[in-house]
N, C-alpha and C. Protein backbone atom coordinates (compact mmCIF):
# COMPACT_ATOMS: atom_id res chain seq x y z
N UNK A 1 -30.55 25.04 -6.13
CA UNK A 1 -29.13 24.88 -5.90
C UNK A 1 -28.78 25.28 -4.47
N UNK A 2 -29.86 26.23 -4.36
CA UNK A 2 -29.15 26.79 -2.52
C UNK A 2 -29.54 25.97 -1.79
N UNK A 3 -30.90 24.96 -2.12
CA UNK A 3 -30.90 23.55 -0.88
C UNK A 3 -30.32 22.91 -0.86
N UNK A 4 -29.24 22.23 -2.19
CA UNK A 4 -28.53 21.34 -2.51
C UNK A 4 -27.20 22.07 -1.71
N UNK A 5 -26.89 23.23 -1.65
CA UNK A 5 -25.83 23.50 -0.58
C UNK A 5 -25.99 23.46 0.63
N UNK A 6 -27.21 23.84 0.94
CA UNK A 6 -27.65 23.84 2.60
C UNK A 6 -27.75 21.96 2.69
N UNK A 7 -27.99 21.23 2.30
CA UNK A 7 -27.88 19.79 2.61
C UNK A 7 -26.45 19.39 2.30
N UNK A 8 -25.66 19.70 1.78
CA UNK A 8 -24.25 19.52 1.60
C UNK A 8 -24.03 19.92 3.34
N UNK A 9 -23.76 21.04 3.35
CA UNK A 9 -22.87 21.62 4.73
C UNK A 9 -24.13 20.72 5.91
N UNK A 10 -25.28 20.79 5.95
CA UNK A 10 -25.41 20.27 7.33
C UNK A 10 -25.02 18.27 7.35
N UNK A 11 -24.96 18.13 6.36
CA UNK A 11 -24.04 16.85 6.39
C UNK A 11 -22.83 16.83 6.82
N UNK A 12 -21.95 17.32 6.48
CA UNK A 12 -21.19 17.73 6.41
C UNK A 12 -20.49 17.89 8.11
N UNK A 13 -21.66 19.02 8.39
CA UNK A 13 -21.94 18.85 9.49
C UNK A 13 -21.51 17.98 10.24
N UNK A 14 -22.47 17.16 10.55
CA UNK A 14 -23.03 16.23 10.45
C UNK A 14 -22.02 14.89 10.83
N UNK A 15 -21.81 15.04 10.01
CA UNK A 15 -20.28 14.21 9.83
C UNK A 15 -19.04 14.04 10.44
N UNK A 16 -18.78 15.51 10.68
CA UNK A 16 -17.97 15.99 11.26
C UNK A 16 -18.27 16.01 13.46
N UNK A 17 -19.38 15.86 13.63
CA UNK A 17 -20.07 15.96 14.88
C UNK A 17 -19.57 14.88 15.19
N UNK A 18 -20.13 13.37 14.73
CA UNK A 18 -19.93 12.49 14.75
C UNK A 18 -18.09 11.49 15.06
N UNK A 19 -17.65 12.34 14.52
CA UNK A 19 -16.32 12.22 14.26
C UNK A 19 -15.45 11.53 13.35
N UNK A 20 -16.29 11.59 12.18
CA UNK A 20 -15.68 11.12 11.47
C UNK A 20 -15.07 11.92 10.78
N UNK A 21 -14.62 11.93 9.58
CA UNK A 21 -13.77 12.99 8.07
C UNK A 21 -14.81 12.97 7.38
N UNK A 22 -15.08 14.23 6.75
CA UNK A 22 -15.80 14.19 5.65
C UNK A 22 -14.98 14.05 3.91
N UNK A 23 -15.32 14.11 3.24
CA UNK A 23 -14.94 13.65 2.46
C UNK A 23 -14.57 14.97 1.77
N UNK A 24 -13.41 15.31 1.05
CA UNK A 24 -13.16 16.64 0.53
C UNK A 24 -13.95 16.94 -0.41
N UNK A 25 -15.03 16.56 -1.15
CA UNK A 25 -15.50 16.57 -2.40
C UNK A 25 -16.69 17.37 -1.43
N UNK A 26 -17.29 16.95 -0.61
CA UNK A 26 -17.85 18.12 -0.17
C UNK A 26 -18.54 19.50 0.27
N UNK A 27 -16.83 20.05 0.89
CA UNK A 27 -16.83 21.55 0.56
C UNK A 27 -16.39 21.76 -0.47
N UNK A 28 -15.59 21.65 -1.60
CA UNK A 28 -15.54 21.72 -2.76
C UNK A 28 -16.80 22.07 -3.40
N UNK A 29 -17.57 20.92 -3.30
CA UNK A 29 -19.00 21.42 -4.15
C UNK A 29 -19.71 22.31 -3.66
N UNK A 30 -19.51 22.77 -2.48
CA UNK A 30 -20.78 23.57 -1.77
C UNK A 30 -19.70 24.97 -2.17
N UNK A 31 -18.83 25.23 -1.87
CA UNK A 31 -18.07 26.42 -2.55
C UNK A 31 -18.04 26.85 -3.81
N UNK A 32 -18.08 25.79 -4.78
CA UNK A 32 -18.55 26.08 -6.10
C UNK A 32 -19.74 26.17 -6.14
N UNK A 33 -20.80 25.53 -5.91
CA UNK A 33 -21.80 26.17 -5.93
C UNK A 33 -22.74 27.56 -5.32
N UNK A 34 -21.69 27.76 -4.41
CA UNK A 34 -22.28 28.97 -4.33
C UNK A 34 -21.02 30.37 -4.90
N UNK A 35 -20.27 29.84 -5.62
CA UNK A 35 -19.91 30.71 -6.47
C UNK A 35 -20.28 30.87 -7.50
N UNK A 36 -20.94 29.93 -8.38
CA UNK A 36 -21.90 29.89 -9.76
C UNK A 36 -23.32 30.70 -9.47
N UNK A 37 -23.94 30.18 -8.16
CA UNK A 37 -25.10 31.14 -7.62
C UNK A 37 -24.95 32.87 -7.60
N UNK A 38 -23.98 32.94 -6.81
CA UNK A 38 -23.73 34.53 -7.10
C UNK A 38 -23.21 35.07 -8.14
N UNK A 39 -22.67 34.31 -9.42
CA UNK A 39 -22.54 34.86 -10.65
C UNK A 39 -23.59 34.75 -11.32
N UNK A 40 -24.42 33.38 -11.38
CA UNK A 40 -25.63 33.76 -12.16
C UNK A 40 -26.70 34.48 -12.02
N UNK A 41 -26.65 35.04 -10.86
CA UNK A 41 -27.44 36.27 -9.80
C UNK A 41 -26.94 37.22 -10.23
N UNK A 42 -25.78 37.70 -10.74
CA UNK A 42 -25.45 39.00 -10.68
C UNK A 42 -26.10 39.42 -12.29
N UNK A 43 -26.31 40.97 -12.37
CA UNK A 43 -26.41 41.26 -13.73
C UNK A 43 -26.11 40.90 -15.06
């Protein structure tokens, strides 16, 4: 799941370099996913 976020954001990236918009769905997913990561990490 943490590569699937790290390839989200450098797209994202990516995207954004370029000049285009990225698409809101996105950071959305990369924020949720790394909020599910650190809950299912925690105790």
């Amino acid at each position: 799941m943490i590569a699937a976020v790290f390839a989200l954001v450098v797209a994202d990236v990516a995207v954004r370099t370029a000049g285009a918009r990225p698409p809101a769905l996105v950071s959305a997913t990369a924020e949720y996913c790394l909020l599910y990561a650190t809950m299912l990490a925690a105790p």
